[in-house]
N, C-alpha and C. Protein backbone atom coordinates (compact mmCIF):
# COMPACT_ATOMS: atom_id res chain seq x y z
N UNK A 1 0.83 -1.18 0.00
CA UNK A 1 0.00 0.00 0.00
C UNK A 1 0.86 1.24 0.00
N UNK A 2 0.31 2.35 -0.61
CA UNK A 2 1.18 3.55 -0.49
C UNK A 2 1.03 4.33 0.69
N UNK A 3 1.79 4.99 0.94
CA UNK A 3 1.51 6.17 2.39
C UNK A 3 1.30 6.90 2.39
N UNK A 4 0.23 7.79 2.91
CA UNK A 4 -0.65 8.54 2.83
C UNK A 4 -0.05 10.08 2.59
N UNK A 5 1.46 9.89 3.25
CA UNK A 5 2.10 11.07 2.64
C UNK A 5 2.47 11.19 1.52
N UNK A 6 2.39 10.21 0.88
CA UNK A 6 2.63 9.97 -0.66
C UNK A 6 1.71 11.16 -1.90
N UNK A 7 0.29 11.29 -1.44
CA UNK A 7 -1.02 11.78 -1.59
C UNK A 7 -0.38 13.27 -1.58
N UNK A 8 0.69 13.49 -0.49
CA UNK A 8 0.27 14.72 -0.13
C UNK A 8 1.57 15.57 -0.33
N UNK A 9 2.32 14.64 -1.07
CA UNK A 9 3.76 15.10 -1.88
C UNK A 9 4.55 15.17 -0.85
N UNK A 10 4.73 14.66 0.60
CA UNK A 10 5.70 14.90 1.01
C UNK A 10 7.43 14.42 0.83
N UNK A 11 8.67 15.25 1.00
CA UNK A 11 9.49 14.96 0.69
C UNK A 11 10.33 13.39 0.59
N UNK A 12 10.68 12.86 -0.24
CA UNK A 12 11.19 11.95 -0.32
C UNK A 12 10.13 10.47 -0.29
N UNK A 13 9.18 10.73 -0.40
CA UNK A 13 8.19 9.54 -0.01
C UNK A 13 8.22 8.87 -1.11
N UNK A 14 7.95 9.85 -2.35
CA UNK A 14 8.24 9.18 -3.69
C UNK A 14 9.22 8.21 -3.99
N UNK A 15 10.08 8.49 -3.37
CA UNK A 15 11.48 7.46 -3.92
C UNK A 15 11.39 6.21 -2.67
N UNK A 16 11.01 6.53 -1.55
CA UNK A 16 11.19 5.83 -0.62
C UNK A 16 9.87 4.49 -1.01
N UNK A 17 9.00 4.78 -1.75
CA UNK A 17 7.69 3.86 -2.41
C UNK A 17 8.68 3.21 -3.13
N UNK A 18 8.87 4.00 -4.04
CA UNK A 18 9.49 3.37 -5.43
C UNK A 18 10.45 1.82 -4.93
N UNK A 19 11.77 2.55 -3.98
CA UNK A 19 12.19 1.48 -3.40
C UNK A 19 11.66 0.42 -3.18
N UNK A 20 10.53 0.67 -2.00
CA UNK A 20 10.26 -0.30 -1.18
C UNK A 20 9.26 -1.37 -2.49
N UNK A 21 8.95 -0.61 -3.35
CA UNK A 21 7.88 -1.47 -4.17
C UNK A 21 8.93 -2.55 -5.10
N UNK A 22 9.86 -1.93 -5.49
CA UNK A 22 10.36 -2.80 -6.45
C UNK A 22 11.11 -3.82 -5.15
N UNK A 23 11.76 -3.84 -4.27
CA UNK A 23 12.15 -4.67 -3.57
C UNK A 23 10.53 -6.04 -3.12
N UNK A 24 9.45 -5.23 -3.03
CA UNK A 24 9.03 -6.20 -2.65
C UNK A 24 8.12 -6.95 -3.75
N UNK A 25 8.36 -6.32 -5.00
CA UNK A 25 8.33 -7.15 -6.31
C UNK A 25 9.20 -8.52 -6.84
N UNK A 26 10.54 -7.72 -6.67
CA UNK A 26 11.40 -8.75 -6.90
C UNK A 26 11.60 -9.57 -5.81
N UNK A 27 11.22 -9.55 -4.75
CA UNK A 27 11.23 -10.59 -4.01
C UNK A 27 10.27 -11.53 -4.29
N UNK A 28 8.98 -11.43 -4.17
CA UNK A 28 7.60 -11.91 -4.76
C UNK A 28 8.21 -12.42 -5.84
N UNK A 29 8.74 -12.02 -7.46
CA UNK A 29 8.79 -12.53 -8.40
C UNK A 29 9.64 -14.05 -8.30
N UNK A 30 10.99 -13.54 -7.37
CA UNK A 30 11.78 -14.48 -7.35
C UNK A 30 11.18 -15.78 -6.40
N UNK A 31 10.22 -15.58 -5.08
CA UNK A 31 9.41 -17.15 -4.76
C UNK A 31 8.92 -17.80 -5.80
N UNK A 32 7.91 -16.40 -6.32
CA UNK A 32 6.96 -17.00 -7.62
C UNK A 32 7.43 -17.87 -8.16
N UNK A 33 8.37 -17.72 -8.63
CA UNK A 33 9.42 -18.09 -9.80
C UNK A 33 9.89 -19.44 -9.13
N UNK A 34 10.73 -19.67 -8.03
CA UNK A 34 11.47 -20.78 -7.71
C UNK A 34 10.09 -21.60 -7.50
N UNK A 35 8.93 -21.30 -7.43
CA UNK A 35 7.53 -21.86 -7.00
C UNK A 35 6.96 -22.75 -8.27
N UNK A 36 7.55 -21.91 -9.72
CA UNK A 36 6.74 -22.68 -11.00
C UNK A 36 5.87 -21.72 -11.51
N UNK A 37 5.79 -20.47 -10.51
CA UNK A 37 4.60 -19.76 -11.26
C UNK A 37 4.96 -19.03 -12.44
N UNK A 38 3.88 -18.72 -13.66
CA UNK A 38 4.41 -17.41 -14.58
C UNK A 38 4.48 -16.13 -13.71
N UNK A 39 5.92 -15.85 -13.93
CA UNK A 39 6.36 -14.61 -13.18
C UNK A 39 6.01 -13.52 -13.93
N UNK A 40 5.99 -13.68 -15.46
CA UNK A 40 6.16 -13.08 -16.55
C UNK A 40 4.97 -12.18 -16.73
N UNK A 41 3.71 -13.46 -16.60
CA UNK A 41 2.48 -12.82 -16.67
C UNK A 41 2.11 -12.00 -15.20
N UNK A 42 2.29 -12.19 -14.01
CA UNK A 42 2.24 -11.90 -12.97
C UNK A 42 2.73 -9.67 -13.10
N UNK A 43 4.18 -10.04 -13.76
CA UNK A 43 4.64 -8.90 -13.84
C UNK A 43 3.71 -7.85 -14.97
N UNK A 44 3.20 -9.16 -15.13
CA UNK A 44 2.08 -7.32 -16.69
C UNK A 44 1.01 -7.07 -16.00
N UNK A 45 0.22 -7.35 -14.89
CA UNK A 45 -0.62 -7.24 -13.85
C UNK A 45 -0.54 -6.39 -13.11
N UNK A 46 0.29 -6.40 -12.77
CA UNK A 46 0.81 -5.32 -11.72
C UNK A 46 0.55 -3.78 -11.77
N UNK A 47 0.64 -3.61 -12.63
CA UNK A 47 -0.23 -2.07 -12.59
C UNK A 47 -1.75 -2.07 -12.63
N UNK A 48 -2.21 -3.10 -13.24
CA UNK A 48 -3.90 -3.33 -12.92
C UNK A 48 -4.49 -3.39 -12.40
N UNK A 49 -3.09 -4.35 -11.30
CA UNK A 49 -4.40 -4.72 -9.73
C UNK A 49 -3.70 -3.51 -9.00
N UNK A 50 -2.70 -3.19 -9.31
CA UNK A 50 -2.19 -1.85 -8.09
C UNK A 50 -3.47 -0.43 -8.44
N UNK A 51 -3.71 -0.06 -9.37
CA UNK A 51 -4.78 1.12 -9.99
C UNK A 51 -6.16 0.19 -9.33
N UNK A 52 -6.54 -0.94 -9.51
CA UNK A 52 -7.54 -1.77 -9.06
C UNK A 52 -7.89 -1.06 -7.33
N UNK A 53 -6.60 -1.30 -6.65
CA UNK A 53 -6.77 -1.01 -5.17
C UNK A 53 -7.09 0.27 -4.77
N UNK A 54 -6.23 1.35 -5.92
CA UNK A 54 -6.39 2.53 -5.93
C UNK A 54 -7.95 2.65 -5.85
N UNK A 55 -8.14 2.47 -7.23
CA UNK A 55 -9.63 2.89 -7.23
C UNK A 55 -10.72 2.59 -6.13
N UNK A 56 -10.86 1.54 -5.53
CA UNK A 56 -10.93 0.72 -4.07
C UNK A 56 -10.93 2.08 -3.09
N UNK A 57 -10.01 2.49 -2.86
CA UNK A 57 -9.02 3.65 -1.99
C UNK A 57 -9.94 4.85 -2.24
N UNK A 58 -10.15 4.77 -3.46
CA UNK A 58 -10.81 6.45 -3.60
C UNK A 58 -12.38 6.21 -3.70
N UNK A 59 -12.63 5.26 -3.94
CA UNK A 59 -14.24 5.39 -3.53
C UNK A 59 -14.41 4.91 -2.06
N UNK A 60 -13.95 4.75 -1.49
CA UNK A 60 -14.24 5.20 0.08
C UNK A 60 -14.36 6.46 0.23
N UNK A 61 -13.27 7.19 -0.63
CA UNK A 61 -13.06 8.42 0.38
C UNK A 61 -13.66 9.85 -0.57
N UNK A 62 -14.98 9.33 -0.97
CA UNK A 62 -15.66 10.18 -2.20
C UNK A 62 -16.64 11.50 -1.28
N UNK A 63 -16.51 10.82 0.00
CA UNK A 63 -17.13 11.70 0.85
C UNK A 63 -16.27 12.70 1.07
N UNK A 64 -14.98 12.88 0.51
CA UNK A 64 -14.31 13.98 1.52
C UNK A 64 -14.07 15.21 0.38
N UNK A 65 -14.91 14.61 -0.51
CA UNK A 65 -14.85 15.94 -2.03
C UNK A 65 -15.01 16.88 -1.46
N UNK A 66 -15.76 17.24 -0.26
CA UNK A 66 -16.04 18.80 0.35
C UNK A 66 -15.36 18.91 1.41
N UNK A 67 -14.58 17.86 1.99
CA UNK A 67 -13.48 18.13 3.09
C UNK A 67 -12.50 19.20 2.47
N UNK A 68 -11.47 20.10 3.23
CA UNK A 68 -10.06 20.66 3.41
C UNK A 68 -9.20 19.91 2.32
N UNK A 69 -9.14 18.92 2.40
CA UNK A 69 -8.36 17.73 1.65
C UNK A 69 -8.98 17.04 0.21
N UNK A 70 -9.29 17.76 -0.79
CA UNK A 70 -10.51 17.73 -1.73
C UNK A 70 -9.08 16.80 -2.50
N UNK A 71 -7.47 17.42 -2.58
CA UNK A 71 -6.46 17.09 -3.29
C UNK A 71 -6.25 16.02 -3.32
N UNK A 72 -6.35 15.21 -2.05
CA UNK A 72 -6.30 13.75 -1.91
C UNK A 72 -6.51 12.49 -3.03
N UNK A 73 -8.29 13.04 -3.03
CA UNK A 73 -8.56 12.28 -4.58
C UNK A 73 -8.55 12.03 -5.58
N UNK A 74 -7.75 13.60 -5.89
CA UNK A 74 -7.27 13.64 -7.06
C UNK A 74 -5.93 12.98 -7.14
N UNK A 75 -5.08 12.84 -6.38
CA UNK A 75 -3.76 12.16 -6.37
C UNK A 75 -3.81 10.75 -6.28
N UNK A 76 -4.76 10.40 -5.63
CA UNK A 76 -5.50 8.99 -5.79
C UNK A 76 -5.55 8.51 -7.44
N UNK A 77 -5.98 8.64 -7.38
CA UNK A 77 -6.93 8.51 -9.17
C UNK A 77 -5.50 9.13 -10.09
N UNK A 78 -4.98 9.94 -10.12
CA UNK A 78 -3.75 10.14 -11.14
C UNK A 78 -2.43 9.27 -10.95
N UNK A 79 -2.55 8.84 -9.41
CA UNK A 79 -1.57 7.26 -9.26
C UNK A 79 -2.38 5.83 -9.83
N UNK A 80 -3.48 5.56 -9.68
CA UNK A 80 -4.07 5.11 -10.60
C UNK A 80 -3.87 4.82 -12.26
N UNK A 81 -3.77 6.61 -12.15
CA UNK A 81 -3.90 6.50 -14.09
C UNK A 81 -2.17 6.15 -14.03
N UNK A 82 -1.05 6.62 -13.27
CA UNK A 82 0.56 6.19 -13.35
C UNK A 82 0.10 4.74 -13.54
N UNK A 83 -0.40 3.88 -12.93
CA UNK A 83 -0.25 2.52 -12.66
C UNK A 83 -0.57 2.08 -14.52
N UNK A 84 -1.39 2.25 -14.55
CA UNK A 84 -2.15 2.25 -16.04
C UNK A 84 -1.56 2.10 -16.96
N UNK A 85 -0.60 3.11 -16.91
CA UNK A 85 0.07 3.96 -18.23
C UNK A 85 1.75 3.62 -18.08
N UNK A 86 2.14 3.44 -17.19
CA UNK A 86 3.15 3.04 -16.76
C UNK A 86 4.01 1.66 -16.80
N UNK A 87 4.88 1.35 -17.91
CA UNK A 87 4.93 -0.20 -17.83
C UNK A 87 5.72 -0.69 -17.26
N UNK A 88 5.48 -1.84 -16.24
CA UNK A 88 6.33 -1.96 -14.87
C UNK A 88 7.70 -2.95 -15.59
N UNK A 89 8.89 -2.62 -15.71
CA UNK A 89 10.34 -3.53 -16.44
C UNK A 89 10.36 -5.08 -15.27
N UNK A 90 10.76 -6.20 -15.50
CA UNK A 90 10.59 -7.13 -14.86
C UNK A 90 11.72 -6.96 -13.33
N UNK A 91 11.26 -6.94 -12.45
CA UNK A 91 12.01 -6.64 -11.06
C UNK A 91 13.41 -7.83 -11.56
N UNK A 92 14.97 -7.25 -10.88
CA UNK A 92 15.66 -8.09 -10.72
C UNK A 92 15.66 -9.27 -9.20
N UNK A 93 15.84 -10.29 -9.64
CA UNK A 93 15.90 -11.44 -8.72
C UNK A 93 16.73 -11.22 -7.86
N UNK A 94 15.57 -11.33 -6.26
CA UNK A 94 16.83 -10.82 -5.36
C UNK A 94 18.57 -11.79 -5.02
């Protein structure tokens, strides 16, 4: 899951995701993998079901369109559309 400071641009969170996501990709890929599974197909998914959760994420929080924090949802939904549009390169094996 991402952190909520993520939403809200705080410093360094961006890279500190990025990290933590591809580490816990390529870890995942590499069980997958010693497991038998297609890693291959697994890896073109990954932005589908990650935007999937997103979207999940932001219709909960459709009530807060008139909250202080209207920005939220919009950063929601445009990490979403990143996931989408974005094509994830196959994680290296840890």
């Amino acid at each position: 899951l991402r952190p909520s400071a993520l939403w809200a641009g705080a410093a360094g969170t961006r890279s500190w995701f990025e990290a933590a996501r591809a580490r816990f990709l390529s870890t995942y890929c590499a069980v997958a993998g010693s497991l038998g599974a297609d890693v291959t197909a697994r890896q073109r998914r990954v932005g589908a079901y990650e935007a999937a959760l997103l979207l999940k994420i932001a219709s909960r929080r459709v009530n807060r369109l008139g909250s202080p924090r209207p920005k939220e949802l919009t950063a929601i939904l445009a990490e979403a559309r990143r996931c989408l549009t974005t094509t994830t390169a196959p994680p290296e094996a840890a």
